[in-house]
Protein backbone atom coordinates (compact mmCIF):
# COMPACT_ATOMS: atom_id res chain seq x y z
CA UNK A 1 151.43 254.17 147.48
CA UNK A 2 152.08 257.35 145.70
CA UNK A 3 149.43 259.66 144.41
CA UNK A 4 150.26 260.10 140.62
CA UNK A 5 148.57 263.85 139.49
CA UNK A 6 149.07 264.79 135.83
CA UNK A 7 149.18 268.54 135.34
CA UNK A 8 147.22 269.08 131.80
CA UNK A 9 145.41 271.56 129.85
CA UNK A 10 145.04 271.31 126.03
CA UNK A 11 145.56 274.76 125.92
CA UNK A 12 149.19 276.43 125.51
CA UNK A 13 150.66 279.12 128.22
CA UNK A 14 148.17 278.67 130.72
CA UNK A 15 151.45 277.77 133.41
CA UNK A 16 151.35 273.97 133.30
CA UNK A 17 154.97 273.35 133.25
CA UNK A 18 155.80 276.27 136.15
CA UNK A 19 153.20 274.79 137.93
CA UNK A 20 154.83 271.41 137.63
CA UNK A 21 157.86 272.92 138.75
CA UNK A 22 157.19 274.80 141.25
CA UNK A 23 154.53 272.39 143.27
CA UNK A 24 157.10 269.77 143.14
CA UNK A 25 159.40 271.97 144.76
CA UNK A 26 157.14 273.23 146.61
CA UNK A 27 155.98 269.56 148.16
CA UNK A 28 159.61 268.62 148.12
CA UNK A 29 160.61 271.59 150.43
CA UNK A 30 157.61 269.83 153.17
CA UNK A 31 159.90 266.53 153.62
CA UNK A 32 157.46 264.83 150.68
CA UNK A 33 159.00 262.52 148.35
CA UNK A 34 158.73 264.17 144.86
CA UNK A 35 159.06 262.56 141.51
CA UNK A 36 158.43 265.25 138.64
CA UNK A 37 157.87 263.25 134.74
CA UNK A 38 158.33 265.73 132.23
CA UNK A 39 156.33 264.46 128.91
CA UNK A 40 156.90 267.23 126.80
CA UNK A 41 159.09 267.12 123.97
CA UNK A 42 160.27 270.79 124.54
CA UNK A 43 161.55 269.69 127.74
CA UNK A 44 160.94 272.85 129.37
CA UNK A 45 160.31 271.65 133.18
CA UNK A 46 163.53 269.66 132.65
CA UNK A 47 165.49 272.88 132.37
CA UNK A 48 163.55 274.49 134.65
CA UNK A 49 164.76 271.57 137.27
CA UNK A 50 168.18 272.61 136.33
CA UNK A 51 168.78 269.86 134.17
CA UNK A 52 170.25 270.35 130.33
CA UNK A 53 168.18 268.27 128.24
CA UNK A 54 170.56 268.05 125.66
CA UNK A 55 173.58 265.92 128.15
CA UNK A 56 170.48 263.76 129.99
CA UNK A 57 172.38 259.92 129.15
CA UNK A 58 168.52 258.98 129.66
CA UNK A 59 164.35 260.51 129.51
CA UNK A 60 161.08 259.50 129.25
CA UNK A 61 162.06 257.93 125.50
CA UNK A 62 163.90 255.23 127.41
CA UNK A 63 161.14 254.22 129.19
CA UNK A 64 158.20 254.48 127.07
CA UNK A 65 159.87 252.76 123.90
CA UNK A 66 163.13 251.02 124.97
CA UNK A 67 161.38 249.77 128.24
CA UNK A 68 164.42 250.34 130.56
CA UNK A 69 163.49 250.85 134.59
CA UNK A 70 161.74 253.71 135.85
CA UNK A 71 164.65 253.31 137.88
CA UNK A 72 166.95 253.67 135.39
CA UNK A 73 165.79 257.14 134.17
CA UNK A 74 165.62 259.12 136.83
CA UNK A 75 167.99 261.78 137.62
CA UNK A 76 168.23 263.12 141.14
CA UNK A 77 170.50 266.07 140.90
CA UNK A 78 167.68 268.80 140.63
CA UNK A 79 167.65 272.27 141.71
CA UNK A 80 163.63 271.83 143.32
CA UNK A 81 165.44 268.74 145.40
CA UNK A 82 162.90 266.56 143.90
CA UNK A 83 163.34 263.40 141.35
CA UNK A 84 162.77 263.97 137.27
CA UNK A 85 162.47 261.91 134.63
CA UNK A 86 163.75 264.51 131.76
CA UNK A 87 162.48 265.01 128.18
CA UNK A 88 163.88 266.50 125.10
CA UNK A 89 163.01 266.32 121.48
CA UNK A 90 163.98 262.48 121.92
CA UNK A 91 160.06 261.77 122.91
CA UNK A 92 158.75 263.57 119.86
CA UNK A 93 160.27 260.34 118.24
CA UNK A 94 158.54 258.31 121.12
CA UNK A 95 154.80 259.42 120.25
CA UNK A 96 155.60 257.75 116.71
CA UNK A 97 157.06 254.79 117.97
CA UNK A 98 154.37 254.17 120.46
CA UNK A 99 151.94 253.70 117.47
CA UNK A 100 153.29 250.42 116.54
CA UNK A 101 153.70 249.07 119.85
CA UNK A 102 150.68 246.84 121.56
CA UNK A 103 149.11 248.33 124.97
CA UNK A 104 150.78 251.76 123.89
CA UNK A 105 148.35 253.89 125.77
CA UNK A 106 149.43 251.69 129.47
CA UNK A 107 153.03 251.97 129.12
CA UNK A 108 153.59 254.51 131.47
CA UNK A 109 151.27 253.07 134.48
CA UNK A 110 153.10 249.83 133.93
CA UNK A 111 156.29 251.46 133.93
CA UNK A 112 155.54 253.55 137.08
CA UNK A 113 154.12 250.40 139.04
CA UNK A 114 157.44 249.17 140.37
CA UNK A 115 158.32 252.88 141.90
CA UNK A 116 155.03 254.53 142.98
CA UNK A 117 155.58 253.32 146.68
CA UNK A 118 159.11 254.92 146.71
CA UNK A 119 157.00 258.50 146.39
CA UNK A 120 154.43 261.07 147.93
CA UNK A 121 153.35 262.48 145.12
CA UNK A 122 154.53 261.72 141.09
CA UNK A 123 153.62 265.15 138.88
CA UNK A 124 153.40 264.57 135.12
CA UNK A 125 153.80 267.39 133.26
CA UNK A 126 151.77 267.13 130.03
CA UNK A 127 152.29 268.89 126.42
CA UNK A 128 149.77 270.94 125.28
CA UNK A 129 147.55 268.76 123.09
CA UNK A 130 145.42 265.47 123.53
CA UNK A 131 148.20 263.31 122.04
CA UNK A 132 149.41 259.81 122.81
CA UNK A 133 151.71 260.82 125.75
CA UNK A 134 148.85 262.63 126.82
CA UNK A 135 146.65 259.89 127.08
CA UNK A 136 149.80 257.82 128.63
CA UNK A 137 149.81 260.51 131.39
CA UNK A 138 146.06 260.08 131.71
CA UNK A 139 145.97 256.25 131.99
CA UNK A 140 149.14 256.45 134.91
CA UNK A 141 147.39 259.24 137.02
CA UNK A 142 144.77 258.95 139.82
CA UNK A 143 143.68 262.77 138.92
CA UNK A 144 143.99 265.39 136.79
CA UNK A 145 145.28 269.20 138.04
CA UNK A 146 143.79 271.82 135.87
CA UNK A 147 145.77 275.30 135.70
CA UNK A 148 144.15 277.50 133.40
CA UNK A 149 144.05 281.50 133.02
CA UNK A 150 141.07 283.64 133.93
CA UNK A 151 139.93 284.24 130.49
CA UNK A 152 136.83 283.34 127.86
CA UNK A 153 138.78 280.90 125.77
CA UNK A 154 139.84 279.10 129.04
CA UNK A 155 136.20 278.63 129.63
CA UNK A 156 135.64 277.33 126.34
CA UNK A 157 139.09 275.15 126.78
CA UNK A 158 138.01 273.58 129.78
CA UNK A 159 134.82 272.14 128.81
CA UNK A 160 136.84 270.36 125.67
CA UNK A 161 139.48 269.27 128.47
CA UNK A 162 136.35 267.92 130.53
CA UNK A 163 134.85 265.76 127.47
CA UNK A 164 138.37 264.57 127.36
CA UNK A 165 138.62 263.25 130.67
CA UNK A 166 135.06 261.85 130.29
CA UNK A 167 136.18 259.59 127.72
CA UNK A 168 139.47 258.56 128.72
CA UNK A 169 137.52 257.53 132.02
CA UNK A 170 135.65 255.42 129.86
CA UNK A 171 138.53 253.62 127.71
CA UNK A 172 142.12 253.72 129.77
CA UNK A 173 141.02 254.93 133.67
CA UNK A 174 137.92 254.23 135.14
CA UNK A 175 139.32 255.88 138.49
CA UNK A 176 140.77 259.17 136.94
CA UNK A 177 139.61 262.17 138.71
CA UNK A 178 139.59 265.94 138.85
CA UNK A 179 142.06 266.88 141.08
CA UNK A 180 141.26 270.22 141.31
CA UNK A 181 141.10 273.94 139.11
CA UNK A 182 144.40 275.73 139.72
CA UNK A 183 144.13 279.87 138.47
CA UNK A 184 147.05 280.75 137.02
CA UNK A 185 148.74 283.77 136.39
CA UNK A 186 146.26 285.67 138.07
CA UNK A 187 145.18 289.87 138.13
CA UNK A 188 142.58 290.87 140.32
CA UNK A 189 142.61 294.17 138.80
CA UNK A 190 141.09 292.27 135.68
CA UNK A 191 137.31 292.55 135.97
CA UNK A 192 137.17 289.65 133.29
CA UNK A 193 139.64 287.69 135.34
CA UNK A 194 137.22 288.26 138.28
CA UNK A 195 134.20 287.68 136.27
CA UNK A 196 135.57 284.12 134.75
CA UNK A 197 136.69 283.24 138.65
CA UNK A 198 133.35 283.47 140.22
CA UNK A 199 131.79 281.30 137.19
CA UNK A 200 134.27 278.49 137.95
CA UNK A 201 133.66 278.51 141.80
CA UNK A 202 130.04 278.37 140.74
CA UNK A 203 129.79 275.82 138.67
CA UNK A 204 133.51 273.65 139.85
CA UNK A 205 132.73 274.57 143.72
CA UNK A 206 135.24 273.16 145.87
CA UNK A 207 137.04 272.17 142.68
CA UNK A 208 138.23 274.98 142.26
CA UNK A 209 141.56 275.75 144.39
CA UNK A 210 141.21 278.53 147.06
CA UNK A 211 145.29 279.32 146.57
CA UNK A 212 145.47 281.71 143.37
CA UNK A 213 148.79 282.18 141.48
CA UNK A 214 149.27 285.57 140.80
CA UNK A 215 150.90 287.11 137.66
CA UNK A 216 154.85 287.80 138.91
CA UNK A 217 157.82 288.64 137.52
CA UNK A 218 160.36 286.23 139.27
CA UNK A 219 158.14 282.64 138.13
CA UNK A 220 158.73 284.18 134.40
CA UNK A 221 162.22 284.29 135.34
CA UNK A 222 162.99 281.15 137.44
CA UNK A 223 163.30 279.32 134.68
CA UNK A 224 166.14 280.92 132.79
CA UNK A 225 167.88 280.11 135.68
CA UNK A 226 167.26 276.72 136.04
CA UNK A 227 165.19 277.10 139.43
CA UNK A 228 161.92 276.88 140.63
CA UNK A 229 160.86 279.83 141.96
CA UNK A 230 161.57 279.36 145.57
CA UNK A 231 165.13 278.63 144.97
CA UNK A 232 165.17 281.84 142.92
CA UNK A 233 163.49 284.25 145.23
CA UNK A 234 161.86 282.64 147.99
CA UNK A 235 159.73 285.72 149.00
CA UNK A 236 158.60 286.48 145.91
CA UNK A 237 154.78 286.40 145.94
CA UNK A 238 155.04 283.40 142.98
CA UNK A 239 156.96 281.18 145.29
CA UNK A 240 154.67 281.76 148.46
CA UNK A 241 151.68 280.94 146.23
CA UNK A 242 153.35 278.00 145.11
CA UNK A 243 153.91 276.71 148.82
CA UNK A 244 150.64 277.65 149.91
CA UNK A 245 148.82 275.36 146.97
CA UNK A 246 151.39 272.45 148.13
CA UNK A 247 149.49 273.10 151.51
CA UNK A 248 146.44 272.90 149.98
CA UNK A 249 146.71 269.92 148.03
CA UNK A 250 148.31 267.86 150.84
CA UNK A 251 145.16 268.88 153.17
CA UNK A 252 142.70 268.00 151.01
CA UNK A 253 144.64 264.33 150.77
CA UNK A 254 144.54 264.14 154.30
CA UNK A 255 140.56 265.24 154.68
CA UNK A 256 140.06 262.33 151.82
CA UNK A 257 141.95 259.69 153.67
CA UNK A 258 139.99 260.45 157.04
CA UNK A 259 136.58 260.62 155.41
CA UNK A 260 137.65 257.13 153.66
């Protein structure tokens, strides 16, 4: 059975989407089965995937509103090698249909039943607000991966995003879980940066990923490309970051499954 990790932050620009990307690249480039969901109506990991979201024949709108196959939707000719369910400003349209539908928050762990075993690991990339495709993401994932920027208002972000989760645990997923703290775009010049770091590792502990994305050049510019970053420039120090987290998360999995 696939492990279903939605990437979130209700904070903009803290590298959600090139973390998406990337670590689904990234896992798909270690022989893992990869399905990427992009929820966002800006459809920004869809491009990044190398994907136009404006000639995608389906997206996530088909299969949160219309109900057609997970199936169905996905398209497999991606740049990261890995499967994607696209987006585009369709799903903006799908939030406001969703309203009026019954079981509206469940639809996409119903829809995602029928696949999950065909995968290693399903990403959902998230928008940037606690909105009804978040909370779809929420109620079809078995954790939540955190990336946020060394900075005060991340701080304050995070404990909001926490709360979140609390409650959603409460109402939709008993069984969600913090996947982990991912640092994002990431100076060590930057006392602050430094400063923020060591309050997260003391208060998150193991939580909090060792692997550290640094700020770089070529994951800003991946995307205009339609590329992960590895594709782009594999040596960059982005895409090596990138594949060392993939490490990371697939270790912990297998520490989990022995202490089970």
């Amino acid at each position: 059975m696939g492990k279903v990790i939605a990437i979130a932050n209700q904070k903009g620009g803290v590298g959600k989407t090139t973390t998406a990307v990337n670590l689904s690249a990234s896992m798909a480039a270690t022989r893992r089965k990869v399905l990427l969901i992009d929820l966002d109506p800006q459809g920004n990991a869809t491009m990044a995937s190398g994907v136009d979201k404006y000639q995608v024949e389906h997206s996530i709108y088909d299969l949160l509103v219309d109900e057609r196959s997970a199936e169905s939707v996905i398209t497999q000719e991606t740049t990261g090698k890995y499967d994607l369910i696209a987006a585009n400003s369709d799903v903006t349209a799908a939030e406001i249909k969703l309203m009026e539908v019954f079981a509206r928050e469940t639809r996409l762990r119903r829809a995602l039943e029928p696949i999950r075993a065909n995968y290693d690991y399903i990403f959902i990339d998230c928008p940037p607000s606690l909105n009804l495709l978040t909370v779809n993401a929420m109620a079809a994932a078995d954790s939540v991966m955190v990336p946020m920027q060394c900075e005060y208002y991340a701080l304050e972000g995070l404990t909001a995003l926490m709360d979140t989760i609390e409650q959603l645990r409460s109402v939709v997923n008993p069984d969600l879980s913090i996947e982990g703290l991912l640092r994002t775009m990431y100076d060590p010049r930057n006392r602050l940066a430094n400063d923020v770091s060591e309050q997260l590792k003391n208060h998150f502990g193991d939580k909090v990923y060792r692997t550290v994305i640094p700020r770089n050049v070529r994951l800003a510019e991946a995307p205009s490309f339609g590329s992960p970053a590895m594709y782009y420039d594999k040596s960059s120090t982005g895409s090596k970051a990138y594949l060392a987290l993939a490490g990371e998360v697939i270790r912990r999995d297998e520490l989990a499954r022995q202490a089970c």
